[in-house]
PDB file of N, CA and C in Angstrom:
ATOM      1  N   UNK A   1    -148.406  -8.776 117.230  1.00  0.00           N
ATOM      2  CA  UNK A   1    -148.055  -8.664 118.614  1.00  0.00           C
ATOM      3  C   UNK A   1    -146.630  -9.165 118.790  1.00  0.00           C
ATOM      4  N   UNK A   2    -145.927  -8.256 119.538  1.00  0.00           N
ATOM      5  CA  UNK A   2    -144.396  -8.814 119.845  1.00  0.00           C
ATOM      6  C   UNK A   2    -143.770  -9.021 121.286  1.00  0.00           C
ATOM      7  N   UNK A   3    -143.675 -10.306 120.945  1.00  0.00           N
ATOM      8  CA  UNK A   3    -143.109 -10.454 122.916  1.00  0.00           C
ATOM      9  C   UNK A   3    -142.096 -10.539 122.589  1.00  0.00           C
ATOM     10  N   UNK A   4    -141.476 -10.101 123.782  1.00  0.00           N
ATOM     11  CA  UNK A   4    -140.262  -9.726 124.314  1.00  0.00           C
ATOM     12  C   UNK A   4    -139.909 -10.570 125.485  1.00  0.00           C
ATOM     13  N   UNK A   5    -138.446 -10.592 125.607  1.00  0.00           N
ATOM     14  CA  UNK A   5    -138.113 -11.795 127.227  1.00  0.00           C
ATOM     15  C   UNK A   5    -136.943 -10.380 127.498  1.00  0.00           C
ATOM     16  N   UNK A   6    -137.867 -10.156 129.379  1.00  0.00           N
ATOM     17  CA  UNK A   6    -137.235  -9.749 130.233  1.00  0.00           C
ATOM     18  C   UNK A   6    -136.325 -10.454 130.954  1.00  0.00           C
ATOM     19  N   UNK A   7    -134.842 -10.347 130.977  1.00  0.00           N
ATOM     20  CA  UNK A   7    -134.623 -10.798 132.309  1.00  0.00           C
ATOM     21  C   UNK A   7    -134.482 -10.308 133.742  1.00  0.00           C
ATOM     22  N   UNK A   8    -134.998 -10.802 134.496  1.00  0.00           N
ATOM     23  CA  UNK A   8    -135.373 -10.808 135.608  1.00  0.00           C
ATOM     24  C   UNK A   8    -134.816 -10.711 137.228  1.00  0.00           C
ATOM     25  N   UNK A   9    -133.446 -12.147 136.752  1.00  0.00           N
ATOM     26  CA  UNK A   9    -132.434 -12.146 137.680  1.00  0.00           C
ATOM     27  C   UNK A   9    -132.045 -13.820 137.323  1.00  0.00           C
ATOM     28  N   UNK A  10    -131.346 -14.579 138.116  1.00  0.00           N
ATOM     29  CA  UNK A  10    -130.936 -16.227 137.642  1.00  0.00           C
ATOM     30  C   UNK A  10    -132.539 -16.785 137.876  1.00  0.00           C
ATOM     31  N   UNK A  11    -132.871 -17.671 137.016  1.00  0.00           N
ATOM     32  CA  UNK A  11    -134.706 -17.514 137.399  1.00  0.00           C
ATOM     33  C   UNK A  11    -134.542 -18.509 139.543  1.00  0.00           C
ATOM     34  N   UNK A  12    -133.223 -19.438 139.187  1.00  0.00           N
ATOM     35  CA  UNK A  12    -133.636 -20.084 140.255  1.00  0.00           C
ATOM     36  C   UNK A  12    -134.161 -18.665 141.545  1.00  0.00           C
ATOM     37  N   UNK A  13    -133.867 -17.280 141.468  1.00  0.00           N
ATOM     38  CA  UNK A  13    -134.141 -16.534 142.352  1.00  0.00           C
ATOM     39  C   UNK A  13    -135.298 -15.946 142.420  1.00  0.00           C
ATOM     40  N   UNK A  14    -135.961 -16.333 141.040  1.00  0.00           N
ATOM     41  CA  UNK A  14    -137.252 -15.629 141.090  1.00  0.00           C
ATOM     42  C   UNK A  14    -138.071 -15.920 142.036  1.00  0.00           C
ATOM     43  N   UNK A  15    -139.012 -14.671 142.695  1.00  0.00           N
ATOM     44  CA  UNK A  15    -139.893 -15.325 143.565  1.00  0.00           C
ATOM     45  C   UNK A  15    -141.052 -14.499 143.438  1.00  0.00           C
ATOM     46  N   UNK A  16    -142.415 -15.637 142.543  1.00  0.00           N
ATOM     47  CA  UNK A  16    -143.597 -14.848 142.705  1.00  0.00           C
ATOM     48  C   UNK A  16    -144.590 -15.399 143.607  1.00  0.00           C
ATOM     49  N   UNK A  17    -145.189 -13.825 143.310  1.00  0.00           N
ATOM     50  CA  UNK A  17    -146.968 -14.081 144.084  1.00  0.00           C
ATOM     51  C   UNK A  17    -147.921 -13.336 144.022  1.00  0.00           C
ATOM     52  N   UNK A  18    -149.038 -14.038 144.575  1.00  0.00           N
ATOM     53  CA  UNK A  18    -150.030 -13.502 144.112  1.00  0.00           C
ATOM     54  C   UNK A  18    -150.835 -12.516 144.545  1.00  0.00           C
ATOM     55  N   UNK A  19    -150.899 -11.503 144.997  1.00  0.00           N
ATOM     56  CA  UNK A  19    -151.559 -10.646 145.996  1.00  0.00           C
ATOM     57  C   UNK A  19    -153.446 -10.902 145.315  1.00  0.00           C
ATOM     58  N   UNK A  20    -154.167 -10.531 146.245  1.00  0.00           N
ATOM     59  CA  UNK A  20    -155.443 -10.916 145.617  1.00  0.00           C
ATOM     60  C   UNK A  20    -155.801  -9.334 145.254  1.00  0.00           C
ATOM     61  N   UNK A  21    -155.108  -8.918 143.992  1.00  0.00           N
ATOM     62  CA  UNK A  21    -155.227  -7.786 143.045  1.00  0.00           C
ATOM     63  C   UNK A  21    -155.770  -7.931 141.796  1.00  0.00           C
ATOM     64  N   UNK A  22    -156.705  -7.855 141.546  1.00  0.00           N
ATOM     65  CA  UNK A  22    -157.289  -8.383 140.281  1.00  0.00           C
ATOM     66  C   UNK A  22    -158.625  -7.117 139.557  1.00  0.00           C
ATOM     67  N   UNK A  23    -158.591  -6.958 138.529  1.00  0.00           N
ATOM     68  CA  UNK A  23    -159.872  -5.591 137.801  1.00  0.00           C
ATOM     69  C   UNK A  23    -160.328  -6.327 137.009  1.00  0.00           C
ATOM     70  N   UNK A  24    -161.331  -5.612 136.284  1.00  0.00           N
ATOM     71  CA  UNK A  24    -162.034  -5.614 134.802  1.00  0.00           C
ATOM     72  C   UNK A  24    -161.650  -4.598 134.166  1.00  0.00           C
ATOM     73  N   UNK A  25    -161.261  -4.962 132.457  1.00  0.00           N
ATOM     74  CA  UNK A  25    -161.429  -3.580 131.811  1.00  0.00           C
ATOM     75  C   UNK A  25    -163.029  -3.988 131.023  1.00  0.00           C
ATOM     76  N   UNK A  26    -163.996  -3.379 131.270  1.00  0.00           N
ATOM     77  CA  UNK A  26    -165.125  -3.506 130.813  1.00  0.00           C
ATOM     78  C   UNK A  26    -164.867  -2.880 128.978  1.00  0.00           C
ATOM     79  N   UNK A  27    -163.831  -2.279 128.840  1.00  0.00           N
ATOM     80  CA  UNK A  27    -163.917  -1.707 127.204  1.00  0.00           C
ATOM     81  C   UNK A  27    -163.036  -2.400 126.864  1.00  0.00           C
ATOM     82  N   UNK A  28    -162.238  -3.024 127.049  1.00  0.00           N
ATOM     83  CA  UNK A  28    -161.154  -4.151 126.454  1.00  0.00           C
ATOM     84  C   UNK A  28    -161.520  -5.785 126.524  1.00  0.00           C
ATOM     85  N   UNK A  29    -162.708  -5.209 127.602  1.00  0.00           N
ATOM     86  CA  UNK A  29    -163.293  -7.163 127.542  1.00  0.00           C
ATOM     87  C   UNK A  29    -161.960  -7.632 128.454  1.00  0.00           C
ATOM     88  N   UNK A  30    -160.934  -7.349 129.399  1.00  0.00           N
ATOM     89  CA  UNK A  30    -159.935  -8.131 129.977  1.00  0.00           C
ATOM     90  C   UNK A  30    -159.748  -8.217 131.305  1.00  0.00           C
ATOM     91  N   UNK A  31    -159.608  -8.975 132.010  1.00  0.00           N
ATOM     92  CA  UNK A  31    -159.143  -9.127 133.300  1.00  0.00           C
ATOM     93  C   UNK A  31    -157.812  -9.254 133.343  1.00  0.00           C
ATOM     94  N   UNK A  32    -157.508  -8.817 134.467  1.00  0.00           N
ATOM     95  CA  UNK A  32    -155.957  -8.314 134.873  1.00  0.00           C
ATOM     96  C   UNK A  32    -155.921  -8.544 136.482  1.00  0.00           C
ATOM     97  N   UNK A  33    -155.011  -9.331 136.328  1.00  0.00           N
ATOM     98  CA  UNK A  33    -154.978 -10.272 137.991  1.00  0.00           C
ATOM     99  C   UNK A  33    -152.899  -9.984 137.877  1.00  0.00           C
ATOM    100  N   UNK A  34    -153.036  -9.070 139.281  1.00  0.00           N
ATOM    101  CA  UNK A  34    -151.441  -8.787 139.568  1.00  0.00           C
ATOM    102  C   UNK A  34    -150.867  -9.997 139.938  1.00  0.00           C
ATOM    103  N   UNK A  35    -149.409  -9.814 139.775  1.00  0.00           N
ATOM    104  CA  UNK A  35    -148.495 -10.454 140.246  1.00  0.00           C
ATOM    105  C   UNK A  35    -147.335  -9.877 141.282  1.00  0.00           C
ATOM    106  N   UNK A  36    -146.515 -10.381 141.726  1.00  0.00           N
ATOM    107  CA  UNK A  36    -145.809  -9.711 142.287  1.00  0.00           C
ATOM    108  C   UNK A  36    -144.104 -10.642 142.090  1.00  0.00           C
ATOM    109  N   UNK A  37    -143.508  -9.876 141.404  1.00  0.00           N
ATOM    110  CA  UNK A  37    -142.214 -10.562 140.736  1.00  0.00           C
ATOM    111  C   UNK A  37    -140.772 -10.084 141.632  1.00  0.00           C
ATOM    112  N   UNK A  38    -140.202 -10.714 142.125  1.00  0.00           N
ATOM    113  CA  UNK A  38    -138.845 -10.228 142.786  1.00  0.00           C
ATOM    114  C   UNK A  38    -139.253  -8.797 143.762  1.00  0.00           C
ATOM    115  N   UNK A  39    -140.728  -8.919 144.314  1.00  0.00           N
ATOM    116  CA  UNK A  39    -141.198  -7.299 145.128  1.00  0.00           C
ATOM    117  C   UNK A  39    -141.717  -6.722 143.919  1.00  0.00           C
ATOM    118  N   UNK A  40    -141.713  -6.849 142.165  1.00  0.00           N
ATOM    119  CA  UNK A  40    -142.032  -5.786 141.428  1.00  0.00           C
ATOM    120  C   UNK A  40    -143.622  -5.880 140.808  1.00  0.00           C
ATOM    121  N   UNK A  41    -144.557  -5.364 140.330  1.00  0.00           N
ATOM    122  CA  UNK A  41    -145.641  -5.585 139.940  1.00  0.00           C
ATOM    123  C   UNK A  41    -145.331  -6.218 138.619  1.00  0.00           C
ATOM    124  N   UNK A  42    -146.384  -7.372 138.590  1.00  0.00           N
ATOM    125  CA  UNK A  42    -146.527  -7.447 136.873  1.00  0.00           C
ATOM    126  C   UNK A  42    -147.678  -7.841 136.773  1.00  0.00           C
ATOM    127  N   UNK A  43    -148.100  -7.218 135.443  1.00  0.00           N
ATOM    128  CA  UNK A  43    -149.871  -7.090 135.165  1.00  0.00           C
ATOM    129  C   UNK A  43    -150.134  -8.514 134.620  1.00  0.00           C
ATOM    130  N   UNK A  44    -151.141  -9.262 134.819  1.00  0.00           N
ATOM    131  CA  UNK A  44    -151.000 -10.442 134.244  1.00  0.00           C
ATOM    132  C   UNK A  44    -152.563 -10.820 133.290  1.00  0.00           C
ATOM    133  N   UNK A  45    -152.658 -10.311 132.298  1.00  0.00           N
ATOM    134  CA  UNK A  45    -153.507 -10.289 131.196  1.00  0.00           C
ATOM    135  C   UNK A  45    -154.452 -11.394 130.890  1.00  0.00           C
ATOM    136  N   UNK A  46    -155.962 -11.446 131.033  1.00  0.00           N
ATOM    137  CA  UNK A  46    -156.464 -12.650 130.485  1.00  0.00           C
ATOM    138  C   UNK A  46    -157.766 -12.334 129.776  1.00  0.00           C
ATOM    139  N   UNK A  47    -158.314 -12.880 128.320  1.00  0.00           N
ATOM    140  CA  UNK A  47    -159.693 -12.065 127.918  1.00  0.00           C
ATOM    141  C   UNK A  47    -160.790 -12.726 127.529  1.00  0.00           C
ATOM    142  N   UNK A  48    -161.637 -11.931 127.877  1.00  0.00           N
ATOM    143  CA  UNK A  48    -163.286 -12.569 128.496  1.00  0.00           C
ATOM    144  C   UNK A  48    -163.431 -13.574 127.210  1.00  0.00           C
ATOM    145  N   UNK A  49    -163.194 -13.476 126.131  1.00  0.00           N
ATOM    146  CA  UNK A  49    -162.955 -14.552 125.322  1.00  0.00           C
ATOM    147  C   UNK A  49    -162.571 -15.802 125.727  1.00  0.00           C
ATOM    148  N   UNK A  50    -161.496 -15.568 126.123  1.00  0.00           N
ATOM    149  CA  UNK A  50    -160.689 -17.231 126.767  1.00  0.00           C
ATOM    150  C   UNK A  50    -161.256 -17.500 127.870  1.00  0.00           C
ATOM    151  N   UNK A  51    -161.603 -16.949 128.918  1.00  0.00           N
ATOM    152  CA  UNK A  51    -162.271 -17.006 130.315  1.00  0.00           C
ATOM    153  C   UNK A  51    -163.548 -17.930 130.130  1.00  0.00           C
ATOM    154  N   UNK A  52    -164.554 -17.072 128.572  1.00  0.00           N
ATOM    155  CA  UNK A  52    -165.629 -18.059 128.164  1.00  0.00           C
ATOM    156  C   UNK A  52    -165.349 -19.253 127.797  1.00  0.00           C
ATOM    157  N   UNK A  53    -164.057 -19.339 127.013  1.00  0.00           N
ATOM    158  CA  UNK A  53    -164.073 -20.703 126.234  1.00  0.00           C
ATOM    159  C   UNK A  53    -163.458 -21.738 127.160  1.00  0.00           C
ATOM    160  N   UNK A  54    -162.891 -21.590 127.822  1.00  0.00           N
ATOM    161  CA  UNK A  54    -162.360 -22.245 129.055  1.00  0.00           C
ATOM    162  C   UNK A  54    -162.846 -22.660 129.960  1.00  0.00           C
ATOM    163  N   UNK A  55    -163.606 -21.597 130.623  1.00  0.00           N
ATOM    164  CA  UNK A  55    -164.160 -21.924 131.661  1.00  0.00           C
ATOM    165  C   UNK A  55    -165.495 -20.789 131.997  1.00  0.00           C
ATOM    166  N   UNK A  56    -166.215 -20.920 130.658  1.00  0.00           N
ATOM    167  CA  UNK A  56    -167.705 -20.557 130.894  1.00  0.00           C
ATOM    168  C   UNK A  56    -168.181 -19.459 131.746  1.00  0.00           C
ATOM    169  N   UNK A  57    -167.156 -18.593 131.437  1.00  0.00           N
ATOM    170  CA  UNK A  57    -167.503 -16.788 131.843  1.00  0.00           C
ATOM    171  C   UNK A  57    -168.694 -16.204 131.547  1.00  0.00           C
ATOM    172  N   UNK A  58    -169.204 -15.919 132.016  1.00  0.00           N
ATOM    173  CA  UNK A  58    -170.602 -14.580 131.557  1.00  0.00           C
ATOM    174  C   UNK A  58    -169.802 -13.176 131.023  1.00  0.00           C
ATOM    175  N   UNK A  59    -170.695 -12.558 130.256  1.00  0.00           N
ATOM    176  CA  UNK A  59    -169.973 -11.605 130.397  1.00  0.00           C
ATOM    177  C   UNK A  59    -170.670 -10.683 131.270  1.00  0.00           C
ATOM    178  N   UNK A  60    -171.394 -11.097 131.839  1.00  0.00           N
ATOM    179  CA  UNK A  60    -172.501 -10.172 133.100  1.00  0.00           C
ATOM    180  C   UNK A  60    -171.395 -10.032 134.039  1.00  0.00           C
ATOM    181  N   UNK A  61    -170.870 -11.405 134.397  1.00  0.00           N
ATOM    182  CA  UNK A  61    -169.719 -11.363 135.587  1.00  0.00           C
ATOM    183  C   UNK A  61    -168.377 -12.021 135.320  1.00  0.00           C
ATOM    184  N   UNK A  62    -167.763 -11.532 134.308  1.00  0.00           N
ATOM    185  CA  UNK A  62    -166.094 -11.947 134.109  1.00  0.00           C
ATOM    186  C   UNK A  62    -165.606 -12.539 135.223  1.00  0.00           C
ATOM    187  N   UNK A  63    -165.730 -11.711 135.939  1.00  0.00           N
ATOM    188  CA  UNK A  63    -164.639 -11.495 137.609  1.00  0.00           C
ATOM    189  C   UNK A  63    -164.849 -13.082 138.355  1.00  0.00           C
ATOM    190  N   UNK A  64    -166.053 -13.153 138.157  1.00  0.00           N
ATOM    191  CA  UNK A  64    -166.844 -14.530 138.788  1.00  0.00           C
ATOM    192  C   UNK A  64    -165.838 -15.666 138.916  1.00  0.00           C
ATOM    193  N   UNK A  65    -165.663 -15.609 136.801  1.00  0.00           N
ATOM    194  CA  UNK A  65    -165.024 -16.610 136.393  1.00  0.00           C
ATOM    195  C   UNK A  65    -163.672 -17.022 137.107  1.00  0.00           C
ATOM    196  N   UNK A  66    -162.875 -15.475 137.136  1.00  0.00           N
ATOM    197  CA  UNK A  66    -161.518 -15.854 137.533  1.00  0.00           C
ATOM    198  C   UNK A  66    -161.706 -15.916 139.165  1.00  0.00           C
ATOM    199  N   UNK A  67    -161.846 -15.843 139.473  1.00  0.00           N
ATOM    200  CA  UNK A  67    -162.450 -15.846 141.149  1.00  0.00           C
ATOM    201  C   UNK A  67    -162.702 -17.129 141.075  1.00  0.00           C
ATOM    202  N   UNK A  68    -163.471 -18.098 140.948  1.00  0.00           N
ATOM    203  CA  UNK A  68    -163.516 -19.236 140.507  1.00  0.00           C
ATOM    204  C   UNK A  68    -162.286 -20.269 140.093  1.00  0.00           C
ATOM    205  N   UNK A  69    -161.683 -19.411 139.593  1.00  0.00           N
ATOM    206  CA  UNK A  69    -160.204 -20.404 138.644  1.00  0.00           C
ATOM    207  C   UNK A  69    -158.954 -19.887 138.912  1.00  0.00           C
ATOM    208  N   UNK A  70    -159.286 -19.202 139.495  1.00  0.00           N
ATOM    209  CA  UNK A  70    -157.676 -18.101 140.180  1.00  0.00           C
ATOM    210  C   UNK A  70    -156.359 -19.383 140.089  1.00  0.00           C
ATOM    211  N   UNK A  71    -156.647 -20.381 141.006  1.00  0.00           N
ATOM    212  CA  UNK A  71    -155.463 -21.541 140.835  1.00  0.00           C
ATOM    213  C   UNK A  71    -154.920 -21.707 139.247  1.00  0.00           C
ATOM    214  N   UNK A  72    -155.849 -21.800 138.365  1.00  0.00           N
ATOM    215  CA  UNK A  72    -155.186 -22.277 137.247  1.00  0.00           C
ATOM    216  C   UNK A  72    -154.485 -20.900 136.246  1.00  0.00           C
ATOM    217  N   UNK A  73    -155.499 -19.897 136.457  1.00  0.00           N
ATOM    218  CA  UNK A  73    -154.884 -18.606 136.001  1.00  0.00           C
ATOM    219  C   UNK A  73    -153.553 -18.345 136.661  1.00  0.00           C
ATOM    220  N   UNK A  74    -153.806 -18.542 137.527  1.00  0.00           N
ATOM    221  CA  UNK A  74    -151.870 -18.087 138.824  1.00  0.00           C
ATOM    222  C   UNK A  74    -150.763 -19.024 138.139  1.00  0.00           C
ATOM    223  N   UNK A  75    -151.299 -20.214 137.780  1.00  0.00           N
ATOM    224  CA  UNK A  75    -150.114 -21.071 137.474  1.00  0.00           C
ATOM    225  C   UNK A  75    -150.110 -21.184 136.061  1.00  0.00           C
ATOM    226  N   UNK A  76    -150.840 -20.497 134.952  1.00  0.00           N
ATOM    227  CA  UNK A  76    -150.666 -19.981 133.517  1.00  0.00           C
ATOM    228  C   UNK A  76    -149.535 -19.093 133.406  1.00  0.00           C
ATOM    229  N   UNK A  77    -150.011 -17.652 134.441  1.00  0.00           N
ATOM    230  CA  UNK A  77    -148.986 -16.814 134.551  1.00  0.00           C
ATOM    231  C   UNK A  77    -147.843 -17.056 134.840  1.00  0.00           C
ATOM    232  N   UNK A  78    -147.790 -18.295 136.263  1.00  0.00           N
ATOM    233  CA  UNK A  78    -146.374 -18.131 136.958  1.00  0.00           C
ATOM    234  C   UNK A  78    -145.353 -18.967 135.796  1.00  0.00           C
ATOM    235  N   UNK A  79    -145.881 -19.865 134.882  1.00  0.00           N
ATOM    236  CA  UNK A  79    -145.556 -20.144 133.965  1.00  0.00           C
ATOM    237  C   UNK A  79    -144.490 -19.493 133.107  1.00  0.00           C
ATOM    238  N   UNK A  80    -145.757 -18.177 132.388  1.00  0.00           N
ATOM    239  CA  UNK A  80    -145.417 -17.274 131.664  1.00  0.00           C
ATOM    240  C   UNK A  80    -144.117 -16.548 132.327  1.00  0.00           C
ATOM    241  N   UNK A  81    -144.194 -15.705 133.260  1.00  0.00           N
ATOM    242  CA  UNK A  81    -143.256 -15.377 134.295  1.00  0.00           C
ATOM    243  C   UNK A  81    -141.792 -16.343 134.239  1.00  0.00           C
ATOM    244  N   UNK A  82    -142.260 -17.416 134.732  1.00  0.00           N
ATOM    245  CA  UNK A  82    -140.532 -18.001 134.603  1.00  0.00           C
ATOM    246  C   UNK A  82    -140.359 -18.626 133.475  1.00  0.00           C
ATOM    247  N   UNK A  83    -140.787 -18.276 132.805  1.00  0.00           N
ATOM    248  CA  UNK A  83    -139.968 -18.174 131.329  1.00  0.00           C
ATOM    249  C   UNK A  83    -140.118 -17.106 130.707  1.00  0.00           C
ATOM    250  N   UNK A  84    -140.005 -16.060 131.422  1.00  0.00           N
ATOM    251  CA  UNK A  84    -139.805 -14.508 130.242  1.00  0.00           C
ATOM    252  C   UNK A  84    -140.532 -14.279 129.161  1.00  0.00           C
ATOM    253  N   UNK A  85    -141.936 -14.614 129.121  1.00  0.00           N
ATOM    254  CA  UNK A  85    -142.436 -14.151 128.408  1.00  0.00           C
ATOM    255  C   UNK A  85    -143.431 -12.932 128.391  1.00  0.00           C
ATOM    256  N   UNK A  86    -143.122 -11.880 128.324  1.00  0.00           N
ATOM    257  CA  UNK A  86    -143.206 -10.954 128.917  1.00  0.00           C
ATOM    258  C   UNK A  86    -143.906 -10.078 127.285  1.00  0.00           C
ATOM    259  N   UNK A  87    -144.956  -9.295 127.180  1.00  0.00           N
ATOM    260  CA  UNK A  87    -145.034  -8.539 126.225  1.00  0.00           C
ATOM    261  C   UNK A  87    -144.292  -7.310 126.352  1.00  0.00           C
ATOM    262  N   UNK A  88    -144.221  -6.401 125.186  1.00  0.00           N
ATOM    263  CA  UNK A  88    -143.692  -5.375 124.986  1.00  0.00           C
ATOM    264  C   UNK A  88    -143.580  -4.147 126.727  1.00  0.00           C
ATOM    265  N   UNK A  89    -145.091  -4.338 127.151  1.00  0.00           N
ATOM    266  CA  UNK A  89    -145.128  -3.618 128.131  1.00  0.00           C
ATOM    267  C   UNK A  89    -144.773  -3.816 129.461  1.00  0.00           C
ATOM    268  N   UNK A  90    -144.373  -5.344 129.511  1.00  0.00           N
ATOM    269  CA  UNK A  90    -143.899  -6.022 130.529  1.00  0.00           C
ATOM    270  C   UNK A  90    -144.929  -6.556 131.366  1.00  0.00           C
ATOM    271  N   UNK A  91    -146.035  -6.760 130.885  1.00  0.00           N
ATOM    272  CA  UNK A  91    -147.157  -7.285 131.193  1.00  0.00           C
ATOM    273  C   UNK A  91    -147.090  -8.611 130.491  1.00  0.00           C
ATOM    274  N   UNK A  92    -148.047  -9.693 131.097  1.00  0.00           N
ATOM    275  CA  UNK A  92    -148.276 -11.654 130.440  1.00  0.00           C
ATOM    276  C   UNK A  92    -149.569 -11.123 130.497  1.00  0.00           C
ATOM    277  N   UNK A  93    -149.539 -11.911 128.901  1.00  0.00           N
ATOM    278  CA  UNK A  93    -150.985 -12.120 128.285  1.00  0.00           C
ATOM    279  C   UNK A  93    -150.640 -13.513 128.557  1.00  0.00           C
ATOM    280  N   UNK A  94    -152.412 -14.403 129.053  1.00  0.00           N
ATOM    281  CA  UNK A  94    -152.448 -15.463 129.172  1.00  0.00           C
ATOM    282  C   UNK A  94    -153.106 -16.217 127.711  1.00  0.00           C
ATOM    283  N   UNK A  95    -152.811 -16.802 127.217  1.00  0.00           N
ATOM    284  CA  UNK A  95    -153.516 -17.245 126.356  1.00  0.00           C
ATOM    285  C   UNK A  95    -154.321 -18.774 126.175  1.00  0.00           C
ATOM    286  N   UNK A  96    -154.705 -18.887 125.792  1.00  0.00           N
ATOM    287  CA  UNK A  96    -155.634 -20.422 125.610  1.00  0.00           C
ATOM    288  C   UNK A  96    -154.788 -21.631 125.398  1.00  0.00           C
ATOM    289  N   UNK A  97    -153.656 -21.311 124.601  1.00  0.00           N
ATOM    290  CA  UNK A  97    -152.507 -22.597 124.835  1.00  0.00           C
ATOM    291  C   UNK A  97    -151.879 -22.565 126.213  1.00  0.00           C
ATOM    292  N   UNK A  98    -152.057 -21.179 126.902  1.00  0.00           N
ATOM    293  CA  UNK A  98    -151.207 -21.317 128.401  1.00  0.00           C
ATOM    294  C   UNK A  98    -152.035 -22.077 128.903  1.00  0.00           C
ATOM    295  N   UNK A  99    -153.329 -22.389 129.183  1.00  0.00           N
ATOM    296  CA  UNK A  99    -154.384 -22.907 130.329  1.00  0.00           C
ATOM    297  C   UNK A  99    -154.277 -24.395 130.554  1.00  0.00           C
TER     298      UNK A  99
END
């Protein structure tokens, strides 16, 4: 896997948020909770794997989980986000060291 750093603009200008936009991919096992970067979308990646090990996801109801933890997922990402860590597609994968 190869990340890549977007830049964005001077970060002091960055300004995110969170719209309450969030799916399941039921065949990828992932939740995907939007962001909203300088007005632009960014997909913000997290998987039912880490969701379980973290914070005790079902996989009956993924969604539950992050619905539940949205605060700490938002501030994994906004993380990820202001520091450019950005994958290939310009999407943040959250990972288990982000949490």
């Amino acid at each position: 896997m190869q990340l890549t750093r977007h830049r964005t603009s001077d970060p002091g200008d960055t300004v995110i948020s969170f719209p309450r936009l969030e799916c399941w991919n039921n065949t990828a096992k992932v939740a995907t909770v939007a962001a909203g970067v300088n007005k632009k979308r960014v997909l913000c990646r997290i998987s039912l794997e880490i969701l379980r090990d973290k914070f005790g996801a079902s996989e009956e109801e993924p969604m539950r989980s992050v619905a539940q933890h949205r605060v700490a997922i938002q501030e994994a990402a906004r993380k990820l986000i202001e520091n450019e860590v950005y994958e290939e597609d310009g999407s943040i994968l959250i990972r288990a060291c982000d949490l």
